[in-house]
Structure formats: C-alpha cells, structure tokens
Protein backbone atom coordinates (compact mmCIF):
# COMPACT_ATOMS: atom_id res chain seq x y z
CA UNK A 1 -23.43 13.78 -15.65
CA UNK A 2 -21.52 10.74 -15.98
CA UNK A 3 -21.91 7.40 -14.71
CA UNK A 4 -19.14 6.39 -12.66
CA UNK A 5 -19.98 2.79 -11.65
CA UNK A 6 -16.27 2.27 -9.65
CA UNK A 7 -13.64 4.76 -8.07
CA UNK A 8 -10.03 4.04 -8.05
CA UNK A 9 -7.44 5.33 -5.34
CA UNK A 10 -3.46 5.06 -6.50
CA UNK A 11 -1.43 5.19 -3.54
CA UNK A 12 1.90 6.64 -5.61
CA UNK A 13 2.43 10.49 -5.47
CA UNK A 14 1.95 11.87 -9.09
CA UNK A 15 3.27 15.33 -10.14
CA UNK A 16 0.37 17.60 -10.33
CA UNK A 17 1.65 19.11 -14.17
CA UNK A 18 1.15 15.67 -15.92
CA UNK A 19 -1.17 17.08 -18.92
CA UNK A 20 -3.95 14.68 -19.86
CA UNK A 21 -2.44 12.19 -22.23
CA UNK A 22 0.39 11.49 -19.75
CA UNK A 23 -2.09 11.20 -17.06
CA UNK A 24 -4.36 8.69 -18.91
CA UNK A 25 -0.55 6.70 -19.68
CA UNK A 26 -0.76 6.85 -15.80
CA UNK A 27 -3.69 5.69 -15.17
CA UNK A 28 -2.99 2.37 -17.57
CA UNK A 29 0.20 2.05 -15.77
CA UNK A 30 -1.18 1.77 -12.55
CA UNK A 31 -4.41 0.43 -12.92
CA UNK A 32 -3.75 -1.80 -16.27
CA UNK A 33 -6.33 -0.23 -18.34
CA UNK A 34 -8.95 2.61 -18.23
CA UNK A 35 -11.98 0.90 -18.08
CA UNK A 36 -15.24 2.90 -19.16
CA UNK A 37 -17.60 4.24 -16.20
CA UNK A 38 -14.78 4.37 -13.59
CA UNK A 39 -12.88 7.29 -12.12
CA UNK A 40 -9.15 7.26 -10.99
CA UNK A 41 -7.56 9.45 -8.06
CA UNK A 42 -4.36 10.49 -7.85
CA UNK A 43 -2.87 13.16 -5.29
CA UNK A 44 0.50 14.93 -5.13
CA UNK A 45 3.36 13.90 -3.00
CA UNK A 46 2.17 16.92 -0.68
CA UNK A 47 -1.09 15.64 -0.58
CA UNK A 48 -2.89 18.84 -1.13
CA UNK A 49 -3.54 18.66 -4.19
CA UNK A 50 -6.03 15.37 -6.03
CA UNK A 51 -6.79 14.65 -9.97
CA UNK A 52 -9.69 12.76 -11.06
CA UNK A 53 -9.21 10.55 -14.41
CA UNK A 54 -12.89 9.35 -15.43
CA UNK A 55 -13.36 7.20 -18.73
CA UNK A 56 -17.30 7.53 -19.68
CA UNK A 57 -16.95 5.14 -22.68
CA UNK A 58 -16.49 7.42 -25.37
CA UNK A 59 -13.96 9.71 -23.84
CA UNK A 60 -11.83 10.69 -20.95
CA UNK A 61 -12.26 14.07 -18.62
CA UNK A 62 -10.17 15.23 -15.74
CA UNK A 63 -11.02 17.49 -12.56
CA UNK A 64 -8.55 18.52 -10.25
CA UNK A 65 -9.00 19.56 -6.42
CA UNK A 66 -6.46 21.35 -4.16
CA UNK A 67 -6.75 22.36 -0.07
CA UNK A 68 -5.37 25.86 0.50
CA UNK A 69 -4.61 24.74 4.20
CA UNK A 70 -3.81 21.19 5.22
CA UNK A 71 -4.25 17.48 3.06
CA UNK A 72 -6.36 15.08 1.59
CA UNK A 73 -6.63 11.75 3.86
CA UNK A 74 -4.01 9.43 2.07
CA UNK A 75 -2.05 6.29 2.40
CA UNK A 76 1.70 6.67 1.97
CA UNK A 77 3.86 4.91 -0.15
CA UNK A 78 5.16 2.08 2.33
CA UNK A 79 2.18 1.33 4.25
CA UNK A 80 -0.32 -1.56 4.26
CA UNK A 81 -1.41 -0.20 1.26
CA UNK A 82 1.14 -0.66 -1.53
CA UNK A 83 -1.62 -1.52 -4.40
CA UNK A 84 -4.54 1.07 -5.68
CA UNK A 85 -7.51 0.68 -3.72
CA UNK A 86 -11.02 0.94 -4.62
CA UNK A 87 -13.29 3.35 -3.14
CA UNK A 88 -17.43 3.06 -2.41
CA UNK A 89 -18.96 6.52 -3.19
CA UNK A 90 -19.51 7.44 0.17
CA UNK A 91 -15.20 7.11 0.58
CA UNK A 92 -14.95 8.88 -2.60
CA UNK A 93 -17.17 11.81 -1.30
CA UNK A 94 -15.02 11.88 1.93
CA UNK A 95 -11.32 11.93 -0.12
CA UNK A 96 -13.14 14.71 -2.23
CA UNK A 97 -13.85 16.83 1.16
CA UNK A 98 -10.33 16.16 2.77
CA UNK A 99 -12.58 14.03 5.61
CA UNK A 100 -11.12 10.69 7.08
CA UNK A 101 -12.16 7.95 4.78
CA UNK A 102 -10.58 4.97 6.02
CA UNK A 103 -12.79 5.64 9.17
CA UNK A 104 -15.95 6.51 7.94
CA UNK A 105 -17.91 3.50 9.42
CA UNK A 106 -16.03 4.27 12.82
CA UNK A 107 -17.40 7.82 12.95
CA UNK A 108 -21.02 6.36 12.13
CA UNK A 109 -21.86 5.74 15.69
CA UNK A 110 -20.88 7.27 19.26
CA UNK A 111 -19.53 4.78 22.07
CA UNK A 112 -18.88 5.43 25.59
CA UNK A 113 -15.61 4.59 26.50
C-alpha cells in the first residue's frame, strides 16, 4: 500500500487517453512538481470518468475510475475554484464514490428547518 500523505484535485478537464508519461507532464504542469507521497485527480470534461497520479518516492502509478450512469462531484472550469484544490481523505473517499464532497460536513448532522 502506499502512503499518500496529501491528495490533489485539478479543476481542468483532461482527456481520459493521456498515457502515463503525458499524464505525469500534467501533473507538473498543473501542480508544479510531483511531490513523493501525494496523489493527483484529474476527471474528464464529462466528468464520468477520474485518474489518479500517485508519486510514492521511487516511482509513479496510475488508477483510473469511471461511473457507467451519472458524474463524479466536480468544480467547473469558471467557478470559485479556478486553482487545484487539496483534498482531506475523507473528500478524497467521497470524489472516489461519486458522493458530494464539498458538503460532506453539511451532511454530518440533521437540522430541523
């Protein structure tokens, strides 16, 4: 297993048949660098579909994702969030599952209205 000590979220649409070298030229595009023990997410213009770039410190690996019916929860290009945004795991375990991240501490407790 590796350690993944940060999670990254790029807000651009990629297109899902970058192989792995012109993902990781991606990833430093975006992001700067790939930094060791952090993983990178990327989704389709569709958003259906997600890639995973993680750099464990000797290597690189990538997993990809895709939802036969509907999306992934993500920000558009043009919206408050123009810059990649980093993810806790418990976000990063919602993005993977298609669930509403941005309003996971929202759904954490029941009001009456």
């Amino acid at each position: 297993m590796n350690r993944i000590d940060a999670v990254w979220l790029s807000v651009d649409p990629i297109d899902m048949r970058l192989g792995a070298d012109r993902l990781l030229a991606r990833v430093v595009q975006v992001f700067d660098a790939a930094q060791a023990h952090q993983g990178y997410l990327f989704a389709n213009a569709r958003a259906n579909r997600i890639k995973r770039r993680v750099h464990n410190g000797f290597g690189v690996g990538c997993a990809a994702r895709r939802l036969n019916l509907g999306g992934f929860v993500w920000p558009r290009e043009g919206s408050m969030h123009t810059a990649p945004l980093s993810l806790t795991r418990e976000q990063f375990d919602a993005v993977v599952l298609g669930l509403p991240w941005q309003r996971l501490e929202a759904l954490k407790r029941i009001t009456h209205m």
